[in-house]
C-alpha atoms as a PDB file:
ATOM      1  CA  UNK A   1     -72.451 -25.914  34.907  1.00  0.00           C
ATOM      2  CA  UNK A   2     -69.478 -23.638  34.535  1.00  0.00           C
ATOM      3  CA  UNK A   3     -67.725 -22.954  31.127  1.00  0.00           C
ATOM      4  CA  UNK A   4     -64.336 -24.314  31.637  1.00  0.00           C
ATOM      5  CA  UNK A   5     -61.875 -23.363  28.586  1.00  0.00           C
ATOM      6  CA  UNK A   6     -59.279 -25.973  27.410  1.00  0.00           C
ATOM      7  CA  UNK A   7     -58.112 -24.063  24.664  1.00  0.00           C
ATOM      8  CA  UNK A   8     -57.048 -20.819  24.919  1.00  0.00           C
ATOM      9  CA  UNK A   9     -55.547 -18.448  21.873  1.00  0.00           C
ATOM     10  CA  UNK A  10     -53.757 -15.070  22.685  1.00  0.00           C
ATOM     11  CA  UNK A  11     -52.105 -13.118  20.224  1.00  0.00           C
ATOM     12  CA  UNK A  12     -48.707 -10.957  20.812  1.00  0.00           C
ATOM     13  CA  UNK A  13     -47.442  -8.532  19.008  1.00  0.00           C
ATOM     14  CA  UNK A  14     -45.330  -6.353  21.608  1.00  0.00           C
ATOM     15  CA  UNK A  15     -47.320  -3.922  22.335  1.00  0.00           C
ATOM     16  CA  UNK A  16     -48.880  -3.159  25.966  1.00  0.00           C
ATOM     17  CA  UNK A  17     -52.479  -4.325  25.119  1.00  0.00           C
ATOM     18  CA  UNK A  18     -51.049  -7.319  24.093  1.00  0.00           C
ATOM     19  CA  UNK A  19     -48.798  -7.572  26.971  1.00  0.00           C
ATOM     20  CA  UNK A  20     -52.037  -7.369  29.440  1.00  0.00           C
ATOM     21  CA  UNK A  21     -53.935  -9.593  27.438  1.00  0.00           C
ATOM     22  CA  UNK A  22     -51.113 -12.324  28.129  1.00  0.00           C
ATOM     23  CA  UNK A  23     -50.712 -11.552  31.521  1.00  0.00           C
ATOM     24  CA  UNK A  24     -54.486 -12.708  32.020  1.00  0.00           C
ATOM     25  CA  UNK A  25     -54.301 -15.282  29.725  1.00  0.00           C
ATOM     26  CA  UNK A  26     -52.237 -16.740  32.038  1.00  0.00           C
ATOM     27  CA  UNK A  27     -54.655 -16.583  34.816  1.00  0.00           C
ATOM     28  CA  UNK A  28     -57.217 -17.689  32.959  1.00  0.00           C
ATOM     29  CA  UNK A  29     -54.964 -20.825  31.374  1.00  0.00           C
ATOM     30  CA  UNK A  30     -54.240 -21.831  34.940  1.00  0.00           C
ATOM     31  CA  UNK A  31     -57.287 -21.451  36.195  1.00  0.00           C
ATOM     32  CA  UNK A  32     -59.178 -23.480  33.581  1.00  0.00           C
ATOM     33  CA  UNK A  33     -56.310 -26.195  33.412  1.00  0.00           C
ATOM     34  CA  UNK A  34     -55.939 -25.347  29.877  1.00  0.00           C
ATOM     35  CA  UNK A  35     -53.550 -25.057  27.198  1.00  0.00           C
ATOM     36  CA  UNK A  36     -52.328 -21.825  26.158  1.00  0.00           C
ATOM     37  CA  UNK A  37     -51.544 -21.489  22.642  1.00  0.00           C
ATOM     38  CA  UNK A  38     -49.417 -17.978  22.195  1.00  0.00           C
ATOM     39  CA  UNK A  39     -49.126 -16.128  18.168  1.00  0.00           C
ATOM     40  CA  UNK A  40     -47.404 -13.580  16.644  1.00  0.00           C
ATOM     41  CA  UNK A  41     -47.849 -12.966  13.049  1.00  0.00           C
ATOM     42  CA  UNK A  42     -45.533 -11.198  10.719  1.00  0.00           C
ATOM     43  CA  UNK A  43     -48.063  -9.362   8.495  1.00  0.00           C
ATOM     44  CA  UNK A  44     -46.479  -9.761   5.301  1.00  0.00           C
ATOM     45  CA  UNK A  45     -48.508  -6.659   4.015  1.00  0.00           C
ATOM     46  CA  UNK A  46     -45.568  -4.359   5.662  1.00  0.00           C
ATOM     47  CA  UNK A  47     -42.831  -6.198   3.100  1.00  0.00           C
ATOM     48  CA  UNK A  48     -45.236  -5.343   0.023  1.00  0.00           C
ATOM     49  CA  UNK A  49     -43.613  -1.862   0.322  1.00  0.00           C
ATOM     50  CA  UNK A  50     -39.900  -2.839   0.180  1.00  0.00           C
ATOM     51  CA  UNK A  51     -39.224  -1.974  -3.146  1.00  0.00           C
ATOM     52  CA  UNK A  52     -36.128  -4.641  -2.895  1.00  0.00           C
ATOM     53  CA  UNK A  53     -37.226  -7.393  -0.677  1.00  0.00           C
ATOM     54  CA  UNK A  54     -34.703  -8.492   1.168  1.00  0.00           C
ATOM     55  CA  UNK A  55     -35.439 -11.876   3.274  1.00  0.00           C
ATOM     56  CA  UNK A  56     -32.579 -11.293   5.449  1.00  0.00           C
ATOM     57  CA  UNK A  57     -35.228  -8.544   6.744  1.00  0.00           C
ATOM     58  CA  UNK A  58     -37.745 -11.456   7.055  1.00  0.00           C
ATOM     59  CA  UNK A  59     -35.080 -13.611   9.165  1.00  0.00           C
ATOM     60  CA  UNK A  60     -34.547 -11.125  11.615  1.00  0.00           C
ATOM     61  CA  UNK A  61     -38.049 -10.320  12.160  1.00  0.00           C
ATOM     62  CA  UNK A  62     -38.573 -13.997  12.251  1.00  0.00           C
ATOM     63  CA  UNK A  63     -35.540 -14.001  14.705  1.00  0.00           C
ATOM     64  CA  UNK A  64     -36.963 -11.212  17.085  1.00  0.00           C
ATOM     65  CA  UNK A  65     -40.233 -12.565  17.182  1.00  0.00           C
ATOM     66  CA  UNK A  66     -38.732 -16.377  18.370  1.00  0.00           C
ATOM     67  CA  UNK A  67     -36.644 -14.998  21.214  1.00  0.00           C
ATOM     68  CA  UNK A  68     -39.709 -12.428  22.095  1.00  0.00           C
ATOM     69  CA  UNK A  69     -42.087 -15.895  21.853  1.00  0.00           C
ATOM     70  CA  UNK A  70     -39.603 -18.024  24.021  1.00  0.00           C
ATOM     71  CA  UNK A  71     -39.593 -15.259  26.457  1.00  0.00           C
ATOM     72  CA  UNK A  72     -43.282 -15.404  27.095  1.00  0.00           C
ATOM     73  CA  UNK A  73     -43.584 -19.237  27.044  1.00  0.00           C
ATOM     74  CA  UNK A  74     -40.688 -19.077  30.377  1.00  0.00           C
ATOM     75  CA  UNK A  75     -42.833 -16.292  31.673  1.00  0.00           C
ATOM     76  CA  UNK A  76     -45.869 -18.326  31.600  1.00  0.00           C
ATOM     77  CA  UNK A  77     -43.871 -21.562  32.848  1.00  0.00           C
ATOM     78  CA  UNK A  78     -42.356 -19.644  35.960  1.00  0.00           C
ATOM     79  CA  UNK A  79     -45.765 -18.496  36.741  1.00  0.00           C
ATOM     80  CA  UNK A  80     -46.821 -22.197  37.266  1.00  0.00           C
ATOM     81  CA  UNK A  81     -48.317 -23.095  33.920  1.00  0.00           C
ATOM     82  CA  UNK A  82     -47.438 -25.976  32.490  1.00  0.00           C
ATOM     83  CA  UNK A  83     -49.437 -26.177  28.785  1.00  0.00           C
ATOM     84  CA  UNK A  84     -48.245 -23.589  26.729  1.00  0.00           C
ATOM     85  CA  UNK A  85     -46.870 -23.446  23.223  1.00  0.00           C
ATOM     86  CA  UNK A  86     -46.369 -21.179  20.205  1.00  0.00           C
ATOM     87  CA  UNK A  87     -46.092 -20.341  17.086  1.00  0.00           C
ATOM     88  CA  UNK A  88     -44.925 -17.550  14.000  1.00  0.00           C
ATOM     89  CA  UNK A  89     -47.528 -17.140  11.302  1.00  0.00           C
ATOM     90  CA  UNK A  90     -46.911 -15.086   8.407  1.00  0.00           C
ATOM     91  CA  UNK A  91     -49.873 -13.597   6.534  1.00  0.00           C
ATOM     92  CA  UNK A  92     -53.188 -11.405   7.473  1.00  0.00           C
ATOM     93  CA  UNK A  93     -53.177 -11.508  11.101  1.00  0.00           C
ATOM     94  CA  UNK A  94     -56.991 -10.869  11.002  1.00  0.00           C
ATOM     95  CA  UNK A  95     -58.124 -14.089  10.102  1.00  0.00           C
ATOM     96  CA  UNK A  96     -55.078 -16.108  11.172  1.00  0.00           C
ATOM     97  CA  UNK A  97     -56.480 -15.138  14.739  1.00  0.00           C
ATOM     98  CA  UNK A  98     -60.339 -15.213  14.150  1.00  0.00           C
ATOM     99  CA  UNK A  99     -60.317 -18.544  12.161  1.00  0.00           C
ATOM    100  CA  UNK A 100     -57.496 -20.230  10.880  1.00  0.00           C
ATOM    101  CA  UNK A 101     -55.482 -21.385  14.094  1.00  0.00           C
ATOM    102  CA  UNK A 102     -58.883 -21.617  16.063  1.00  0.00           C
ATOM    103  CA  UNK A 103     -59.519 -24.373  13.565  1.00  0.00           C
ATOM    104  CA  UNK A 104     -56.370 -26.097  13.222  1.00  0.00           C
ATOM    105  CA  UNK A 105     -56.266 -25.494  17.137  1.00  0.00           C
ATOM    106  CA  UNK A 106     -59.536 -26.469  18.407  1.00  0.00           C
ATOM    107  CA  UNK A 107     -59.529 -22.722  20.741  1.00  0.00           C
ATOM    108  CA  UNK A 108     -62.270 -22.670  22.793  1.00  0.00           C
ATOM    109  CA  UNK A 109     -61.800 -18.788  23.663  1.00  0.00           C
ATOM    110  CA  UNK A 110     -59.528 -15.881  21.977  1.00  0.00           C
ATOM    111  CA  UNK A 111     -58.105 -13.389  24.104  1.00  0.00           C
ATOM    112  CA  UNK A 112     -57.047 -10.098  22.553  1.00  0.00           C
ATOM    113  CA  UNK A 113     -56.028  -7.032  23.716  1.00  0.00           C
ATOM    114  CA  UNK A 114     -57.853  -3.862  22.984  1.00  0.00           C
ATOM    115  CA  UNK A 115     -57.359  -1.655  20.252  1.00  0.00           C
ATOM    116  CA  UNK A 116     -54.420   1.264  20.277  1.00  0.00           C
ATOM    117  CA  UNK A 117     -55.574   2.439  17.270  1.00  0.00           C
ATOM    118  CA  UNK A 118     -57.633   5.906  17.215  1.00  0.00           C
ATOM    119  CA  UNK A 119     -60.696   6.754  15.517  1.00  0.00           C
ATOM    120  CA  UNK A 120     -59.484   7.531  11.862  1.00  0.00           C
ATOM    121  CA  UNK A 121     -56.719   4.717  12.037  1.00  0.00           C
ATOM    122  CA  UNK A 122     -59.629   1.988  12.762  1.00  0.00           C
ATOM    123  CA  UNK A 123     -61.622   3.551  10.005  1.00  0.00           C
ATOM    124  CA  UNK A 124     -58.665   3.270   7.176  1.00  0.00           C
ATOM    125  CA  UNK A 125     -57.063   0.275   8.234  1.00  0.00           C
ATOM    126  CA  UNK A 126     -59.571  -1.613  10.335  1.00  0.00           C
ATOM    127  CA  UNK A 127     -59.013  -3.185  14.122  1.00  0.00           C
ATOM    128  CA  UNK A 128     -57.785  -6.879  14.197  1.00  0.00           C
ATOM    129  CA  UNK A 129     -59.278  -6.861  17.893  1.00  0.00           C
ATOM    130  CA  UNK A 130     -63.087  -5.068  16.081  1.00  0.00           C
ATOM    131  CA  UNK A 131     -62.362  -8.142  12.920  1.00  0.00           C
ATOM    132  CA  UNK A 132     -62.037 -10.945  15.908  1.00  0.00           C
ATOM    133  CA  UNK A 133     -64.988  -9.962  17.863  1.00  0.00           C
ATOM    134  CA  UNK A 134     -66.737  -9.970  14.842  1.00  0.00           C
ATOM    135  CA  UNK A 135     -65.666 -13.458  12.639  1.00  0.00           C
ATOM    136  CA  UNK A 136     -64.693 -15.839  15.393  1.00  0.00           C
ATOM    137  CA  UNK A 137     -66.477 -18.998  16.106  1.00  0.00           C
ATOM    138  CA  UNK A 138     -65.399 -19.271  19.723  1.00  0.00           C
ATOM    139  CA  UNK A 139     -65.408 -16.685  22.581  1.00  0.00           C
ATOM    140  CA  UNK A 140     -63.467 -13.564  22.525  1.00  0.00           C
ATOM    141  CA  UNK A 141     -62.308 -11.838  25.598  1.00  0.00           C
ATOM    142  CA  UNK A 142     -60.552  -8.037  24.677  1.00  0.00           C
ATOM    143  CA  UNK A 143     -58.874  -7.070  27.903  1.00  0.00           C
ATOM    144  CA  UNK A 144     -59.041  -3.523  28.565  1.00  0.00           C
ATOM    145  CA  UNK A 145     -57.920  -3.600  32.375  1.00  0.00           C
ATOM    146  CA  UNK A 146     -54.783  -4.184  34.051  1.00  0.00           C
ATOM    147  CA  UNK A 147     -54.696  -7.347  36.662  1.00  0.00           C
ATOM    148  CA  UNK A 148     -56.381  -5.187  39.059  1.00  0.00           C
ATOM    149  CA  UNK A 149     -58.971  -5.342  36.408  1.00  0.00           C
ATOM    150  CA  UNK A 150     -57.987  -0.872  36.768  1.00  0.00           C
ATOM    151  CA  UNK A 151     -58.417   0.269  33.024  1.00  0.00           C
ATOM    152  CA  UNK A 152     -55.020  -0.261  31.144  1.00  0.00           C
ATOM    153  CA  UNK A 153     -54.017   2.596  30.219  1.00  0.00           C
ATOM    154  CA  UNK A 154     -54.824   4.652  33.183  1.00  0.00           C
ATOM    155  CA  UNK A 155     -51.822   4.359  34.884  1.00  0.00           C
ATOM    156  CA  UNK A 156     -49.639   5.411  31.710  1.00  0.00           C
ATOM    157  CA  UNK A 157     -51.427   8.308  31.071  1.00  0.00           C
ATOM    158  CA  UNK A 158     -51.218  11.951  32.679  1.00  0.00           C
ATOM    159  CA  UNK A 159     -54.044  14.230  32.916  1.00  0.00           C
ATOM    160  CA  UNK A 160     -53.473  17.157  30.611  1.00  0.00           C
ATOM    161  CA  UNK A 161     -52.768  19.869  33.109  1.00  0.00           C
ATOM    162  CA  UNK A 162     -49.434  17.702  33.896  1.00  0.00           C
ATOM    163  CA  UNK A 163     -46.558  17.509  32.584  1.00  0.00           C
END
Protein backbone atom coordinates (compact mmCIF):
# COMPACT_ATOMS: atom_id res chain seq x y z
CA UNK A 1 0.00 0.00 0.00
CA UNK A 2 1.30 3.46 -0.69
CA UNK A 3 1.94 6.10 2.10
CA UNK A 4 -0.44 8.79 1.28
CA UNK A 5 0.18 12.07 3.54
CA UNK A 6 -2.87 14.10 4.75
CA UNK A 7 -1.00 16.35 6.75
CA UNK A 8 1.69 18.13 5.60
CA UNK A 9 3.93 20.89 7.72
CA UNK A 10 6.44 23.25 5.87
CA UNK A 11 8.16 25.89 7.50
CA UNK A 12 9.07 29.49 5.83
CA UNK A 13 11.25 31.74 6.79
CA UNK A 14 12.25 33.66 3.44
CA UNK A 15 15.03 32.26 2.58
CA UNK A 16 15.65 30.13 -0.78
CA UNK A 17 15.78 26.66 0.95
CA UNK A 18 12.69 27.46 2.33
CA UNK A 19 11.32 28.81 -0.79
CA UNK A 20 12.11 25.24 -2.60
CA UNK A 21 10.90 23.37 0.15
CA UNK A 22 7.37 25.13 -0.43
CA UNK A 23 7.45 24.89 -3.93
CA UNK A 24 7.43 20.94 -3.45
CA UNK A 25 5.31 20.99 -0.72
CA UNK A 26 2.95 21.98 -3.00
CA UNK A 27 3.40 19.10 -5.25
CA UNK A 28 3.42 16.86 -2.76
CA UNK A 29 0.04 18.53 -0.97
CA UNK A 30 -1.68 18.08 -4.30
CA UNK A 31 -0.60 15.03 -5.02
CA UNK A 32 -1.52 13.36 -1.72
CA UNK A 33 -4.92 15.38 -1.50
CA UNK A 34 -3.68 16.79 1.63
CA UNK A 35 -3.71 19.75 3.69
CA UNK A 36 -0.88 21.98 3.76
CA UNK A 37 -0.26 23.65 6.91
CA UNK A 38 2.47 26.66 6.17
CA UNK A 39 4.75 28.39 9.57
CA UNK A 40 6.86 31.03 10.16
CA UNK A 41 8.13 31.64 13.55
CA UNK A 42 9.46 34.83 14.96
CA UNK A 43 12.30 33.47 17.16
CA UNK A 44 11.94 35.62 20.02
CA UNK A 45 15.67 34.84 20.95
CA UNK A 46 16.69 37.79 18.32
CA UNK A 47 14.53 40.49 20.67
CA UNK A 48 16.54 39.20 23.88
CA UNK A 49 19.28 41.56 22.53
CA UNK A 50 17.26 44.81 22.19
CA UNK A 51 18.39 46.47 25.06
CA UNK A 52 14.90 48.60 24.83
CA UNK A 53 12.30 46.32 23.51
CA UNK A 54 10.22 47.95 21.52
CA UNK A 55 6.93 45.87 20.37
CA UNK A 56 6.27 48.18 17.63
CA UNK A 57 9.45 46.11 16.28
CA UNK A 58 7.43 42.92 17.09
CA UNK A 59 4.27 44.34 15.04
CA UNK A 60 6.06 44.90 12.05
CA UNK A 61 7.79 41.70 12.00
CA UNK A 62 4.48 40.23 12.82
CA UNK A 63 3.18 42.48 9.91
CA UNK A 64 5.86 41.30 7.28
CA UNK A 65 5.56 37.87 8.09
CA UNK A 66 1.34 37.99 7.51
CA UNK A 67 1.56 39.62 4.09
CA UNK A 68 4.76 37.21 3.26
CA UNK A 69 2.26 34.14 4.69
CA UNK A 70 -0.83 35.39 2.61
CA UNK A 71 1.39 35.53 -0.33
CA UNK A 72 2.27 31.89 -0.22
CA UNK A 73 -1.24 30.62 0.72
CA UNK A 74 -2.48 32.57 -3.04
CA UNK A 75 0.58 30.98 -4.50
CA UNK A 76 -0.40 27.63 -3.42
CA UNK A 77 -4.24 28.35 -4.28
CA UNK A 78 -3.38 29.52 -7.96
CA UNK A 79 -1.39 26.44 -8.33
CA UNK A 80 -4.63 24.36 -7.82
CA UNK A 81 -4.50 23.54 -4.14
CA UNK A 82 -7.25 23.95 -2.31
CA UNK A 83 -6.26 22.92 1.66
CA UNK A 84 -3.87 25.20 2.84
CA UNK A 85 -3.60 27.37 5.91
CA UNK A 86 -1.15 29.16 8.22
CA UNK A 87 0.04 30.38 10.97
CA UNK A 88 2.79 32.95 13.10
CA UNK A 89 4.39 31.27 16.08
CA UNK A 90 6.58 33.08 18.29
CA UNK A 91 9.17 31.15 20.30
CA UNK A 92 12.09 28.40 19.54
CA UNK A 93 11.42 27.51 16.08
CA UNK A 94 13.19 24.13 16.75
CA UNK A 95 10.65 22.45 18.52
CA UNK A 96 7.66 24.51 17.37
CA UNK A 97 8.44 22.59 14.00
CA UNK A 98 9.63 19.11 15.30
CA UNK A 99 6.80 18.74 17.93
CA UNK A 100 4.57 21.24 19.00
CA UNK A 101 2.37 22.05 15.80
CA UNK A 102 2.87 18.34 14.60
CA UNK A 103 0.86 17.63 17.71
CA UNK A 104 -1.66 20.20 17.83
CA UNK A 105 -1.73 19.51 13.93
CA UNK A 106 -1.86 15.90 13.53
CA UNK A 107 1.30 16.32 10.48
CA UNK A 108 1.86 13.28 9.01
CA UNK A 109 5.23 14.52 7.24
CA UNK A 110 7.54 17.81 7.80
CA UNK A 111 9.12 19.28 4.95
CA UNK A 112 12.13 21.50 5.52
CA UNK A 113 14.53 22.98 3.55
CA UNK A 114 18.17 22.27 3.89
CA UNK A 115 20.53 23.97 5.94
CA UNK A 116 22.38 27.47 4.73
CA UNK A 117 24.30 27.42 7.57
CA UNK A 118 28.19 26.42 7.24
CA UNK A 119 30.18 24.18 9.25
CA UNK A 120 31.12 26.40 12.36
CA UNK A 121 27.60 28.21 12.29
CA UNK A 122 25.81 24.60 12.74
CA UNK A 123 28.31 23.81 15.40
CA UNK A 124 27.59 27.18 17.63
CA UNK A 125 24.13 27.64 16.97
CA UNK A 126 22.78 24.30 15.84
CA UNK A 127 20.54 23.50 12.45
CA UNK A 128 16.69 23.66 12.96
CA UNK A 129 16.58 21.38 9.69
CA UNK A 130 19.70 18.73 11.74
CA UNK A 131 17.09 19.36 15.31
CA UNK A 132 13.89 18.21 13.00
CA UNK A 133 15.40 15.24 11.46
CA UNK A 134 16.39 14.33 14.68
CA UNK A 135 13.13 14.95 17.35
CA UNK A 136 10.17 14.58 15.05
CA UNK A 137 7.63 11.91 15.39
CA UNK A 138 6.48 11.98 11.79
CA UNK A 139 8.47 11.96 8.48
CA UNK A 140 10.82 14.60 7.50
CA UNK A 141 11.62 15.40 3.96
CA UNK A 142 14.80 18.25 3.69
CA UNK A 143 14.70 19.30 0.07
CA UNK A 144 17.98 19.91 -1.31
CA UNK A 145 16.97 20.02 -5.15
CA UNK A 146 15.21 22.40 -7.21
CA UNK A 147 11.81 21.03 -9.03
CA UNK A 148 13.97 19.44 -11.49
CA UNK A 149 15.03 17.61 -8.44
CA UNK A 150 18.87 19.61 -9.94
CA UNK A 151 20.66 20.41 -6.52
CA UNK A 152 19.43 23.90 -5.24
CA UNK A 153 21.95 25.81 -5.16
CA UNK A 154 23.67 24.88 -8.30
CA UNK A 155 22.22 27.20 -10.42
CA UNK A 156 23.04 30.28 -8.02
CA UNK A 157 26.41 29.51 -7.71
CA UNK A 158 29.52 30.27 -10.08
CA UNK A 159 32.48 28.17 -10.28
CA UNK A 160 35.42 30.02 -8.82
CA UNK A 161 37.37 30.79 -11.94
CA UNK A 162 34.20 33.15 -12.84
CA UNK A 163 33.35 36.10 -12.07
Amino acid sequence: MLQQYQHILVAVDGSYEAELAFKKAVSVAKRNNAELYLIHIVDTRAFQNVSSFDSAMVEQVTATAKKTMEEYVKTAKDNGLDNVSYSIEYGAPKTIIARDIPKQRGIDLIMIGATGLNAVERLLIGSVTEYVTRQARCDVLVVRTDLDNKPALASTRKPKDQK
